[in-house]
N, C-alpha and C. Protein backbone atom coordinates (compact mmCIF):
# COMPACT_ATOMS: atom_id res chain seq x y z
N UNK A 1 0.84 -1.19 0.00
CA UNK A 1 0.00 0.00 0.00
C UNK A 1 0.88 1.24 0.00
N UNK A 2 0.49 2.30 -0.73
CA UNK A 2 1.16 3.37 -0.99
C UNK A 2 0.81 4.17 0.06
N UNK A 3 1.52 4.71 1.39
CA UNK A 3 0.95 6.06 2.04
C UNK A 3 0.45 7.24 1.16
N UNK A 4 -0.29 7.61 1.55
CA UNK A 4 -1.16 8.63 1.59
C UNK A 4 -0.83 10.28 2.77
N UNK A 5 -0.88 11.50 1.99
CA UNK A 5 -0.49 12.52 3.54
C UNK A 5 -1.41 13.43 3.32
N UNK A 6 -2.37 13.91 4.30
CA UNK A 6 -2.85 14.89 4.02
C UNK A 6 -3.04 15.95 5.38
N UNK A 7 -2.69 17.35 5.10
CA UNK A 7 -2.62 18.46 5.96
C UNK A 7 -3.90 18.49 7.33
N UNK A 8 -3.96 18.16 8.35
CA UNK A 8 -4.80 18.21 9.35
C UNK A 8 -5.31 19.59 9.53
N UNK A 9 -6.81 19.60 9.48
CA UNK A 9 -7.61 20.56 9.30
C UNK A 9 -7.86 21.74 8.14
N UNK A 10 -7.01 20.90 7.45
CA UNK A 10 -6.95 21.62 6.00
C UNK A 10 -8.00 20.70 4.99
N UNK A 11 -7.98 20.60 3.73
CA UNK A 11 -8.74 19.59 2.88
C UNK A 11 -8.43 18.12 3.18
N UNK A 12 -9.21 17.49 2.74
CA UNK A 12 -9.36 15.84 3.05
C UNK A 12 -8.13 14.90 1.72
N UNK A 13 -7.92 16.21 0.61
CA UNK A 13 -7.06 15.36 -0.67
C UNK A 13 -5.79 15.42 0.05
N UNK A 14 -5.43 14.73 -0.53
CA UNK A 14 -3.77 14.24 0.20
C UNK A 14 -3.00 14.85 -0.94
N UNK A 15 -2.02 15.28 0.34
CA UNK A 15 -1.03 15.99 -0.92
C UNK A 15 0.07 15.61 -1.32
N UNK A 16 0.80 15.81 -2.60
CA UNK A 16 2.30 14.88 -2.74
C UNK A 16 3.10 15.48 -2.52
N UNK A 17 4.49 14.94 -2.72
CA UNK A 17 5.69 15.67 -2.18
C UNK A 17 5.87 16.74 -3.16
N UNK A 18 5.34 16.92 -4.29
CA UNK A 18 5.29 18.02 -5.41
C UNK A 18 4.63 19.05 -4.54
N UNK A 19 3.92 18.94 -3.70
CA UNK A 19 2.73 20.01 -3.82
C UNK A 19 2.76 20.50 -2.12
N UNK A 20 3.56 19.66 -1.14
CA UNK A 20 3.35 19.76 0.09
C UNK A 20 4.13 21.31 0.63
N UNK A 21 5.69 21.60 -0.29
CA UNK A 21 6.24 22.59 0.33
C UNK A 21 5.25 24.02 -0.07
N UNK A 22 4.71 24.17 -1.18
CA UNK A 22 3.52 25.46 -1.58
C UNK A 22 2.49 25.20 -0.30
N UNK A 23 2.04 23.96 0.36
CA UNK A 23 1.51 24.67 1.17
C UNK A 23 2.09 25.12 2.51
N UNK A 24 2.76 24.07 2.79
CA UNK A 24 3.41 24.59 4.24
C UNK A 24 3.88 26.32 4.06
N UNK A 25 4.63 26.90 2.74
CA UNK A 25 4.82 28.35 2.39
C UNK A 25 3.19 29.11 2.42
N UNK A 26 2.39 28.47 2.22
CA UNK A 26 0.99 29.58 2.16
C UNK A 26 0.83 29.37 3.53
N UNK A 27 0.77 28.31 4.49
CA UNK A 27 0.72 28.72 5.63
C UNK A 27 1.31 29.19 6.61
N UNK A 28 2.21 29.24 5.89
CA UNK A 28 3.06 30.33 6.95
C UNK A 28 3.23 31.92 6.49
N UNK A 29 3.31 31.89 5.72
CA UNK A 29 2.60 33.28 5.26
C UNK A 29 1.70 33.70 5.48
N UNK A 30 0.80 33.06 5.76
CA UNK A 30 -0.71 33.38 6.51
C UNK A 30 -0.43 33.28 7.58
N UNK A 31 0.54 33.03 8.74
CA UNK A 31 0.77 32.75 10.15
C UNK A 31 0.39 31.36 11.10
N UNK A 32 0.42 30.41 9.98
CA UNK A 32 0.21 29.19 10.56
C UNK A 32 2.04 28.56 10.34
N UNK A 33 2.48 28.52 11.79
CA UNK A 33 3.20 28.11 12.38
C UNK A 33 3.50 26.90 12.19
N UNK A 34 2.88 26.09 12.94
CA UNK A 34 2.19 24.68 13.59
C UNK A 34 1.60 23.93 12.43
N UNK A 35 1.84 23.05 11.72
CA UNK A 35 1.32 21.87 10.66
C UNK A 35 1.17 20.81 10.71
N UNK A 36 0.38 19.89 10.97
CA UNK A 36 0.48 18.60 11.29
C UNK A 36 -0.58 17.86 10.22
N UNK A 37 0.68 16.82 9.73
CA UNK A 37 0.26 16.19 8.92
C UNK A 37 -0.09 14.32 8.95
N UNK A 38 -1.14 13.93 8.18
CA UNK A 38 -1.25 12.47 8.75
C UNK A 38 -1.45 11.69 7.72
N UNK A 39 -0.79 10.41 8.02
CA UNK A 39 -1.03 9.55 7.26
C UNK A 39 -1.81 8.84 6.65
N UNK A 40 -2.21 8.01 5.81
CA UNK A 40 -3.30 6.73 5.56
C UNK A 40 -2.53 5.81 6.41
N UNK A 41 -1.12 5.53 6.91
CA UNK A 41 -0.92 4.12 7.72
C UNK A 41 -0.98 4.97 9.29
N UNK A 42 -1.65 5.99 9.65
CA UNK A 42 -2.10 6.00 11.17
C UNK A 42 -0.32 7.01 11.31
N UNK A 43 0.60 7.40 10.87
CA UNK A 43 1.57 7.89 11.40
C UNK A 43 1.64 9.59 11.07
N UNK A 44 2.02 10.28 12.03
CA UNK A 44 2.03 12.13 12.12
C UNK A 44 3.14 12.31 11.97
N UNK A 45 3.32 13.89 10.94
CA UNK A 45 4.51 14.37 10.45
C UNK A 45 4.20 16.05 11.47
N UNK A 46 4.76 16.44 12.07
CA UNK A 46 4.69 18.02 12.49
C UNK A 46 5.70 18.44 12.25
N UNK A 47 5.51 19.84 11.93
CA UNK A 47 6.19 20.97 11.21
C UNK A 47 5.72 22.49 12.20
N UNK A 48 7.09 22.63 12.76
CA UNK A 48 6.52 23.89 13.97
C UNK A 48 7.64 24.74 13.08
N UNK A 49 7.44 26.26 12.63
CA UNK A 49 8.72 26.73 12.52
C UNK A 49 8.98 28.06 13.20
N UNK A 50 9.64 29.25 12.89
CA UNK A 50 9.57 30.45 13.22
C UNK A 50 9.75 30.66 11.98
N UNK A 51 9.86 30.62 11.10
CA UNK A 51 10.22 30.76 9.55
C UNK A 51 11.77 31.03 9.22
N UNK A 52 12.64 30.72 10.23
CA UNK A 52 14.18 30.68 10.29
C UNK A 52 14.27 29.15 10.14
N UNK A 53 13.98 28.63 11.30
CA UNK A 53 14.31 27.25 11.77
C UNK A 53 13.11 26.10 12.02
N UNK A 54 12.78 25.38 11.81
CA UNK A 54 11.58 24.53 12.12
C UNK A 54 11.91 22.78 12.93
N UNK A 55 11.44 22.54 13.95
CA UNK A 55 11.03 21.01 14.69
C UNK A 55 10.40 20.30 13.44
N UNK A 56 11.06 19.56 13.16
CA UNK A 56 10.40 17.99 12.35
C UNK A 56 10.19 17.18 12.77
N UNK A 57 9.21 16.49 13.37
CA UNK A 57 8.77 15.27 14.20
C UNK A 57 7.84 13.98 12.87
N UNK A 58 8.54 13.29 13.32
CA UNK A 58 7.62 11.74 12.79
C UNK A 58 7.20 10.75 13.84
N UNK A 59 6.30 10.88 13.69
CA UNK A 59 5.54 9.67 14.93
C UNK A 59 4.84 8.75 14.22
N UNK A 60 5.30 7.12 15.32
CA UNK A 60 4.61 6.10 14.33
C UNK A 60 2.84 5.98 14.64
N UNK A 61 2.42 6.49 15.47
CA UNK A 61 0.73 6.65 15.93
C UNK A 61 0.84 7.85 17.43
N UNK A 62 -0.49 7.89 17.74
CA UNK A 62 -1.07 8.45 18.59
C UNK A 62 -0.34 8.22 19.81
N UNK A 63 0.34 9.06 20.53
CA UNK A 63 0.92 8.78 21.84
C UNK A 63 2.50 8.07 21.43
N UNK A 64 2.78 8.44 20.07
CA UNK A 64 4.50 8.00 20.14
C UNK A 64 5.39 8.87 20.53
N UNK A 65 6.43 9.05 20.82
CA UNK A 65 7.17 10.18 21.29
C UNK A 65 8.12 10.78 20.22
N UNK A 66 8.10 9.44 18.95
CA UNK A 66 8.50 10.10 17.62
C UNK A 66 9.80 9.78 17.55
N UNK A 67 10.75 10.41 16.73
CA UNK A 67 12.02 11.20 15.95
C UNK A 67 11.61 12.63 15.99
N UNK A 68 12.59 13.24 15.73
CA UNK A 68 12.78 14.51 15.09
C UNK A 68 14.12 14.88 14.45
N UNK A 69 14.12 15.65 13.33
CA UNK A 69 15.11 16.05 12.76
C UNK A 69 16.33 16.73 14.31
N UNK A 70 17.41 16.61 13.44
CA UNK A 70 18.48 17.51 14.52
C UNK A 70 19.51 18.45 13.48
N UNK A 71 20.02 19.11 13.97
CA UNK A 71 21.29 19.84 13.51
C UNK A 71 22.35 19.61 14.56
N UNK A 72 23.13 19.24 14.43
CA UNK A 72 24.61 18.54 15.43
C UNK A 72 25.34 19.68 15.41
N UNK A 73 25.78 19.67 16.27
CA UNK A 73 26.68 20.84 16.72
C UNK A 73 26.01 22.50 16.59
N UNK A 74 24.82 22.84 16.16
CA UNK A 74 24.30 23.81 16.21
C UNK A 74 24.41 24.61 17.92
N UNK A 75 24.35 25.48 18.11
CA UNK A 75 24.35 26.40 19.53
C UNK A 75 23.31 27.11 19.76
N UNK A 76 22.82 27.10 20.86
CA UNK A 76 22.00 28.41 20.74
C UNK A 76 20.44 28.04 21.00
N UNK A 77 19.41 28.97 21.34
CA UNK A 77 18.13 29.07 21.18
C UNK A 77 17.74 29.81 20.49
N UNK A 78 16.56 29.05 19.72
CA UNK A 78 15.64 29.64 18.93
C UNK A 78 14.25 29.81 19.26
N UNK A 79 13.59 30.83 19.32
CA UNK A 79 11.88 31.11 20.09
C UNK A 79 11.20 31.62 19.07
N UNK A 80 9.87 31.99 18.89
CA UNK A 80 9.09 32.57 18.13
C UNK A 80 8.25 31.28 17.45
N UNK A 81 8.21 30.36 18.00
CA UNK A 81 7.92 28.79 17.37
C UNK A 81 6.41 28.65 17.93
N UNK A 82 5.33 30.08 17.30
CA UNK A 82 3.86 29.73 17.74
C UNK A 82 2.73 28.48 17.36
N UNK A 83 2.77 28.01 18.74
CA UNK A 83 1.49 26.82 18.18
C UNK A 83 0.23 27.46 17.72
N UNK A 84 -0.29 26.56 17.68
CA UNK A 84 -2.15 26.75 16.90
C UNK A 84 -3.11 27.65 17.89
N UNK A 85 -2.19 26.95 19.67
CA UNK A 85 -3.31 27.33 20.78
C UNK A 85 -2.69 28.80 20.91
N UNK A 86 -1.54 29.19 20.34
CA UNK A 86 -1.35 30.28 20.61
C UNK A 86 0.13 30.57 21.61
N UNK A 87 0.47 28.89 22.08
CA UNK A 87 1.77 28.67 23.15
C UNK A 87 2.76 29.23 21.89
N UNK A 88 3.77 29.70 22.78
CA UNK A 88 5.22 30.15 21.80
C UNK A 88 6.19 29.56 22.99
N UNK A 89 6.56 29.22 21.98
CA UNK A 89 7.81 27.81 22.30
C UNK A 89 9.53 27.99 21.76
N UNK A 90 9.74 27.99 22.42
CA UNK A 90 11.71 27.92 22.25
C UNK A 90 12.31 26.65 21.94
N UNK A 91 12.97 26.08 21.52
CA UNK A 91 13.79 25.00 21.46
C UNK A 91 15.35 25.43 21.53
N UNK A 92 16.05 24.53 21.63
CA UNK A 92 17.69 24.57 21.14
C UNK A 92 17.89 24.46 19.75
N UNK A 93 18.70 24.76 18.78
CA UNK A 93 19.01 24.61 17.92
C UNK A 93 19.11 24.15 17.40
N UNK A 94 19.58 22.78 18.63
CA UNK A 94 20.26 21.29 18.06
C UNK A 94 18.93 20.56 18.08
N UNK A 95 17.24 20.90 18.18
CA UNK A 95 16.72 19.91 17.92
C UNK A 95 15.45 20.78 17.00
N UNK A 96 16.18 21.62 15.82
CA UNK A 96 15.78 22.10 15.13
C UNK A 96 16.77 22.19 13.87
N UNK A 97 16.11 23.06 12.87
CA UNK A 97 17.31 22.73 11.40
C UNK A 97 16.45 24.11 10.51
N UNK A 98 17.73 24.36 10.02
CA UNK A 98 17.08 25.56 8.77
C UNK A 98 16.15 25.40 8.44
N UNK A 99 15.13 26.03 8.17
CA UNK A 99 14.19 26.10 7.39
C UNK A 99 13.74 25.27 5.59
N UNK A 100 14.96 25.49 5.19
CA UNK A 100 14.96 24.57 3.87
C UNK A 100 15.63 23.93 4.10
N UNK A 101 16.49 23.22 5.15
CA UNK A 101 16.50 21.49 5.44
C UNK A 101 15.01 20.75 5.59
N UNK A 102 14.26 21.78 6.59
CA UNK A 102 13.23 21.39 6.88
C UNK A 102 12.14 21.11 5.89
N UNK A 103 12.07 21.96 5.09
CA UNK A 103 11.25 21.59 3.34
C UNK A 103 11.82 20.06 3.09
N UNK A 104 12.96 20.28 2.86
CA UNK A 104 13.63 18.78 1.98
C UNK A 104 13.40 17.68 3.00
N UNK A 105 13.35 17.38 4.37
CA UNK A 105 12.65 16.37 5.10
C UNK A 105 11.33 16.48 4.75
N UNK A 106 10.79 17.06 4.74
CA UNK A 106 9.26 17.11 4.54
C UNK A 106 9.01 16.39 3.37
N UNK A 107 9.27 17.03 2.49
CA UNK A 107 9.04 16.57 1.10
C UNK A 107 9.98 15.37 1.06
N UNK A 108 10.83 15.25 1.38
CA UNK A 108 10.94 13.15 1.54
C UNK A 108 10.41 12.39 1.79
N UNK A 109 9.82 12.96 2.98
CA UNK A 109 9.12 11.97 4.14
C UNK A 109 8.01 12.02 3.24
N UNK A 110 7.28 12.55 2.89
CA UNK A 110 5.73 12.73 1.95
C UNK A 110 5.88 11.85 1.01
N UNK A 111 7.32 12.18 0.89
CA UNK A 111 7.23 11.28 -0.90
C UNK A 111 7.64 9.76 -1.28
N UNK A 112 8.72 9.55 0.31
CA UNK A 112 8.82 8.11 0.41
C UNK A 112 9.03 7.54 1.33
N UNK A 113 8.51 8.45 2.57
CA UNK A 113 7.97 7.53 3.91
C UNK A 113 8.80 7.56 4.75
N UNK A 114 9.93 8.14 4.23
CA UNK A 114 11.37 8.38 5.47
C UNK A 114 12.12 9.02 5.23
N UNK A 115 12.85 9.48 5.97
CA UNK A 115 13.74 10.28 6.38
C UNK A 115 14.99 10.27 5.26
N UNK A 116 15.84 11.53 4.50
CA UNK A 116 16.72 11.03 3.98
C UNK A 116 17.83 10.33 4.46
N UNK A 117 18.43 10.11 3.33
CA UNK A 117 19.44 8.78 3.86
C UNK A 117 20.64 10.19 4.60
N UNK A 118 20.70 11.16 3.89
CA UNK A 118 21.58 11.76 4.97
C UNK A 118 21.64 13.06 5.67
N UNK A 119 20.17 12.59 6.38
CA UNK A 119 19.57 13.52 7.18
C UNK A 119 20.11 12.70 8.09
N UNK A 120 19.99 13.49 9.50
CA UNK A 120 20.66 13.20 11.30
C UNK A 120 19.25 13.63 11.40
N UNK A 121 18.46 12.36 12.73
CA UNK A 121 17.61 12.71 13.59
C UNK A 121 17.62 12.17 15.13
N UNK A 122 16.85 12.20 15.85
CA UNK A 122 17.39 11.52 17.54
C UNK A 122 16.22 10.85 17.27
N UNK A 123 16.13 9.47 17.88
CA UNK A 123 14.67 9.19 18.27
C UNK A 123 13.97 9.02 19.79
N UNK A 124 13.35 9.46 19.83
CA UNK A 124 12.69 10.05 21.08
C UNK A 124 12.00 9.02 22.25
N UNK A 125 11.86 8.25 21.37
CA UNK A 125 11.05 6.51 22.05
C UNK A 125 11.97 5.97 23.11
């Protein structure tokens, strides 16, 4: 079976890895932060950014504690990372990644279910 991804609380069509970074860019341009995306096999992709740096999380279901992308050796805090409810959130650096790293995980993961081969992530489980 082929996964399937489509944007949570957005339309019901699933979108491909062609088409996923235009929206994550319209929503953040519109001020949606916070993206969470889901599978047809039951597994969540979130996308938090400040539009510098963004959290990439993959979880295999409901209540997993996930992966997330990393940047190694990065320093520093990054804040301005508004959720949906309105929380603004800080992370470290190191468990965040540029912004267009963060596109190119995305659009992997959409397009073939994992992570690139040489992307760095921690897993959280």
């Amino acid at each position: 079976m082929i996964e399937s991804w489509v944007i949570n609380g957005d339309s019901p069509v699933p979108v491909s890895s062609e088409v996923v970074l235009e929206a994550l860019r319209s929503r953040i341009d519109s001020g949606q932060l916070e993206t969470w995306l889901a599978s047809s096999s039951g597994r969540s992709l979130a996308f938090v950014t400040n539009a510098e740096r963004a959290m990439v999380m993959l979880l295999e279901d409901e209540g997993d504690p996930g992966e997330h992308a990393v940047d190694p050796g990065a320093h520093g805090l990054s804040g301005d990372f508004v959720l949906c409810n309105g929380q603004e959130d800080e992370y470290p650096d190191e468990d965040t990644v540029p912004i267009g790293e963060a596109f190119r995980l995305v659009k992997q993961i959409i397009g073939t279910g994992s992570w690139p081969a040489d992307s760095r992530w921690a897993v959280d489980r």
